[in-house]
N, C-alpha and C. Protein backbone atom coordinates (compact mmCIF):
# COMPACT_ATOMS: atom_id res chain seq x y z
N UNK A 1 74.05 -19.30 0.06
CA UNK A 1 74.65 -20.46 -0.62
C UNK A 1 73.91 -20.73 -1.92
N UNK A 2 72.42 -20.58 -1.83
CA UNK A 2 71.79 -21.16 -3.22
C UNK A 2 72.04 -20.09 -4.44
N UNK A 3 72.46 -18.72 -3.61
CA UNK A 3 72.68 -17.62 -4.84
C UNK A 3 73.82 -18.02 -5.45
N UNK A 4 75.29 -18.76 -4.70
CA UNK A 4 76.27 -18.42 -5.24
C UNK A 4 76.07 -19.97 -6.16
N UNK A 5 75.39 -20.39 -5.76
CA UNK A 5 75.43 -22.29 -6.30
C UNK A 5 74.63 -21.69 -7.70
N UNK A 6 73.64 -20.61 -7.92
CA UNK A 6 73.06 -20.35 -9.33
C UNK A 6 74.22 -19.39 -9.99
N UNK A 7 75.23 -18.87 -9.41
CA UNK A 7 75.88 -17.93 -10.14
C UNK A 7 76.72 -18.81 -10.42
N UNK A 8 77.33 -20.43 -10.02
CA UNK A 8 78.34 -20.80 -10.57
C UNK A 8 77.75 -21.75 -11.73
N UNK A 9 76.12 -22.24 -11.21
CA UNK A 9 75.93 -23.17 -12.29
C UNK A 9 74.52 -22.29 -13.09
N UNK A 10 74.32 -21.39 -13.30
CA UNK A 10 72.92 -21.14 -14.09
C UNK A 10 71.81 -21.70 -14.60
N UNK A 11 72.65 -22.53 -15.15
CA UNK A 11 71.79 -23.54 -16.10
C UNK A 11 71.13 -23.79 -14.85
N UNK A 12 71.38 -24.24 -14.13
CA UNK A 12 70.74 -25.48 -12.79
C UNK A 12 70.15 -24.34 -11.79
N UNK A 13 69.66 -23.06 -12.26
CA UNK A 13 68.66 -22.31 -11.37
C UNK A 13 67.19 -22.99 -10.85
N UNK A 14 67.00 -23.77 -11.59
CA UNK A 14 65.33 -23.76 -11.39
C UNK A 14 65.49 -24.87 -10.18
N UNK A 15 66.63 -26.02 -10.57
CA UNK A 15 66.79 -26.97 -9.61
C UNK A 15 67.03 -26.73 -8.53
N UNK A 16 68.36 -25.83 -8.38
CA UNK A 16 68.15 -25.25 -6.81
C UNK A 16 67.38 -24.57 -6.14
N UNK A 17 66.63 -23.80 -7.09
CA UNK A 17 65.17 -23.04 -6.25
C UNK A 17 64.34 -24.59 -5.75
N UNK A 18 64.32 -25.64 -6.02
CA UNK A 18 63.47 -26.19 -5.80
C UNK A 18 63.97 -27.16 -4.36
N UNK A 19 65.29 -26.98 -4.09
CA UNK A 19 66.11 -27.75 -3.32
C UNK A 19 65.87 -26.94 -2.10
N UNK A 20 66.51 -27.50 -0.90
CA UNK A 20 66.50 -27.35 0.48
C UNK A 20 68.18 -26.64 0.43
N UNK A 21 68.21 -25.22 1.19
CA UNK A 21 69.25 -24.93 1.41
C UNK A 21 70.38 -25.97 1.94
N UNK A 22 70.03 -26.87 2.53
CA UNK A 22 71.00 -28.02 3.56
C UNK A 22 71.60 -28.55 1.87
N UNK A 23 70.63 -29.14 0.80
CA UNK A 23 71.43 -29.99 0.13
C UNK A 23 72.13 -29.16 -1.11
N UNK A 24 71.56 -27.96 -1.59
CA UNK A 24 72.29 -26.73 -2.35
C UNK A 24 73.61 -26.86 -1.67
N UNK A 25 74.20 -26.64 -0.09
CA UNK A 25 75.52 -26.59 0.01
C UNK A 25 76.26 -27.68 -0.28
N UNK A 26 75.55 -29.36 0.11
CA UNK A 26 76.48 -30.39 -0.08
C UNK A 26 76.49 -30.31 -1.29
N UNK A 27 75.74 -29.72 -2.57
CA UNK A 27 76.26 -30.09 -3.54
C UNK A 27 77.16 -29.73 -4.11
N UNK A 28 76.88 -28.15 -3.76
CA UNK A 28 78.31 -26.79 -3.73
C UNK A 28 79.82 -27.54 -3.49
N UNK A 29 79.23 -27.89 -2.29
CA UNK A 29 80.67 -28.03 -1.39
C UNK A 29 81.24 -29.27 -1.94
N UNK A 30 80.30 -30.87 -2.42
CA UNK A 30 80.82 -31.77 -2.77
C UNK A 30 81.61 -31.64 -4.50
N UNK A 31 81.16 -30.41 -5.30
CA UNK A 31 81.28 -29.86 -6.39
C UNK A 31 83.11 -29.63 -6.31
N UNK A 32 83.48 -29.04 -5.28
CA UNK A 32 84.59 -28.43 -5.48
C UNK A 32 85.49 -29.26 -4.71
């Protein structure tokens, strides 16, 4: 999930490395 969450947003790599897989998806998922 955190790979595809940096391939859709890039810019926002460093932030999701720093995040908890649990909230990388709600953000994914609340994103779309």
């Amino acid at each position: 999930m955190r790979d595809l969450a940096i391939e859709l947003f890039p810019q926002w790599a460093d932030r999701f490395e720093s995040m908890t897989e649990n909230a990388v998806e709600t953000l994914v998922k609340g994103g779309h």
